[in-house]
Protein backbone atom coordinates (compact mmCIF):
# COMPACT_ATOMS: atom_id res chain seq x y z
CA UNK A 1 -44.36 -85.10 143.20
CA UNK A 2 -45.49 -81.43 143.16
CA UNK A 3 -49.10 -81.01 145.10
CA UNK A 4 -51.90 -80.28 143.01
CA UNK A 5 -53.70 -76.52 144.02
CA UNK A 6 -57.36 -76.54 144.50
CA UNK A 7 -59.29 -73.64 143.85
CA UNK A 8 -60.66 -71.50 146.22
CA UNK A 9 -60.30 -68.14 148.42
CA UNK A 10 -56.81 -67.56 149.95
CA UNK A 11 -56.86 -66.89 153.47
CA UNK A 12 -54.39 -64.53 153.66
CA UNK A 13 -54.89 -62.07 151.22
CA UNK A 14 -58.82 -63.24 150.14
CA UNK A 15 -58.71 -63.58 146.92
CA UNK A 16 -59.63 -66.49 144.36
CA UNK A 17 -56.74 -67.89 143.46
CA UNK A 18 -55.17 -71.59 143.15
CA UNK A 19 -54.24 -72.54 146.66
CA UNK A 20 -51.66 -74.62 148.44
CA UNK A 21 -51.66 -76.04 152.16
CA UNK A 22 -48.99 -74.05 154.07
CA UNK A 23 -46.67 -76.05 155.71
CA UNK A 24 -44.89 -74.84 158.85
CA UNK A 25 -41.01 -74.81 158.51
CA UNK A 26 -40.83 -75.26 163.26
CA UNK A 27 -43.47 -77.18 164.99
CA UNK A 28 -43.04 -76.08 169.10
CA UNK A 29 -45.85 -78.58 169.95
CA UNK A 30 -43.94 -81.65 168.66
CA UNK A 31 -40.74 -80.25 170.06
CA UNK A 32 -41.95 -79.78 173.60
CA UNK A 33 -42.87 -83.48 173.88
CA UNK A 34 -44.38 -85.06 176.63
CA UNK A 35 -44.70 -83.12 179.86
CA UNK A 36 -46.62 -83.10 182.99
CA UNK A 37 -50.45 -80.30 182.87
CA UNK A 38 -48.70 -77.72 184.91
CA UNK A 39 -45.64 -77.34 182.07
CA UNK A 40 -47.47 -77.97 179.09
CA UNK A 41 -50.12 -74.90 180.54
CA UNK A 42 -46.86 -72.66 180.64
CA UNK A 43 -45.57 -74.14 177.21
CA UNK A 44 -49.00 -72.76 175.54
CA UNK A 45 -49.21 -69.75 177.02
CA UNK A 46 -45.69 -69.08 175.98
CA UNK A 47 -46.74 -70.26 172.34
CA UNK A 48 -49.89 -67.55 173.02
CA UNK A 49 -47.25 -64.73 174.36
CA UNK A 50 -44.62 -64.76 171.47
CA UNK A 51 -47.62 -64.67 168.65
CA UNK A 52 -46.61 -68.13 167.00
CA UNK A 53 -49.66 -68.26 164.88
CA UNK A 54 -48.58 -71.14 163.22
CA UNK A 55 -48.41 -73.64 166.49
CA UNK A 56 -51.26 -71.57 167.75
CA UNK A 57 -53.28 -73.42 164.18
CA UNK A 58 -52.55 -76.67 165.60
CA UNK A 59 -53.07 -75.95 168.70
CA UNK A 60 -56.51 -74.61 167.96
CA UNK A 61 -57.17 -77.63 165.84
CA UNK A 62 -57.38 -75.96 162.42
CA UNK A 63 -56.64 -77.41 159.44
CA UNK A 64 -53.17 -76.26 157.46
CA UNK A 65 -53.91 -72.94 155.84
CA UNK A 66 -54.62 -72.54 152.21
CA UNK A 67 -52.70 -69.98 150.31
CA UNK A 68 -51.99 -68.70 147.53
CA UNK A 69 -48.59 -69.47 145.71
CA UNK A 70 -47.83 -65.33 146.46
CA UNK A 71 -48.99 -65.35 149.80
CA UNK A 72 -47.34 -68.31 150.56
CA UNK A 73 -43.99 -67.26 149.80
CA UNK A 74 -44.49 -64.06 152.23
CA UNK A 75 -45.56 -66.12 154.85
CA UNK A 76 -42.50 -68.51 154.61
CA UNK A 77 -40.44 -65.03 155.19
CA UNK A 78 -42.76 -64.65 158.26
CA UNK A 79 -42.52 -67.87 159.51
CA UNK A 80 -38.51 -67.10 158.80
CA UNK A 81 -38.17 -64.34 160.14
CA UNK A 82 -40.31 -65.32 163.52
CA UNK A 83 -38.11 -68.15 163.87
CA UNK A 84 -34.99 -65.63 164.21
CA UNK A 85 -36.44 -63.83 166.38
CA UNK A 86 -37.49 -66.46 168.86
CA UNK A 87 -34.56 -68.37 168.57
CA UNK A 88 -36.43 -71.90 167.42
């Protein structure tokens, strides 16, 4: 079933537009699993260092983002191309 867009401002580019919840193609939070204060404090900061805004969105508890279908698609190539260049 395709999702339904809901109108409203995109937050990437700000304009009013149909949106659509981004969802993140890597998820370092669920990867890193359980682990004792002193690694998960080095796992975040890591997450902090590289610039991985999207873990950094759950780790901040914020909702998915809501974009539009073109800014969407650019930030799948970010999210891609972030992902190559970290190595997830």
């Amino acid at each position: 079933m395709t999702p339904q867009p809901v109108e409203g401002t995109c937050e990437r580019c700000e304009q009013p537009r149909p949106l659509f919840n981004y969802v993140t193609e890597h998820d370092c939070i669920d990867v890193a699993g359980l682990m004792r204060l002193p690694e998960a404090v080095e796992w975040i900061q890591q997450i902090e260092d590289t610039g991985d805004r999207w873990c950094e969105r759950r780790l901040n508890h914020k909702p998915q983002a809501q974009l539009c279908i073109r800014c969407h698609d650019k930030e799948r190539e970010d999210e891609e191309l972030y992902i190559k260049e970290n190595q997830l």
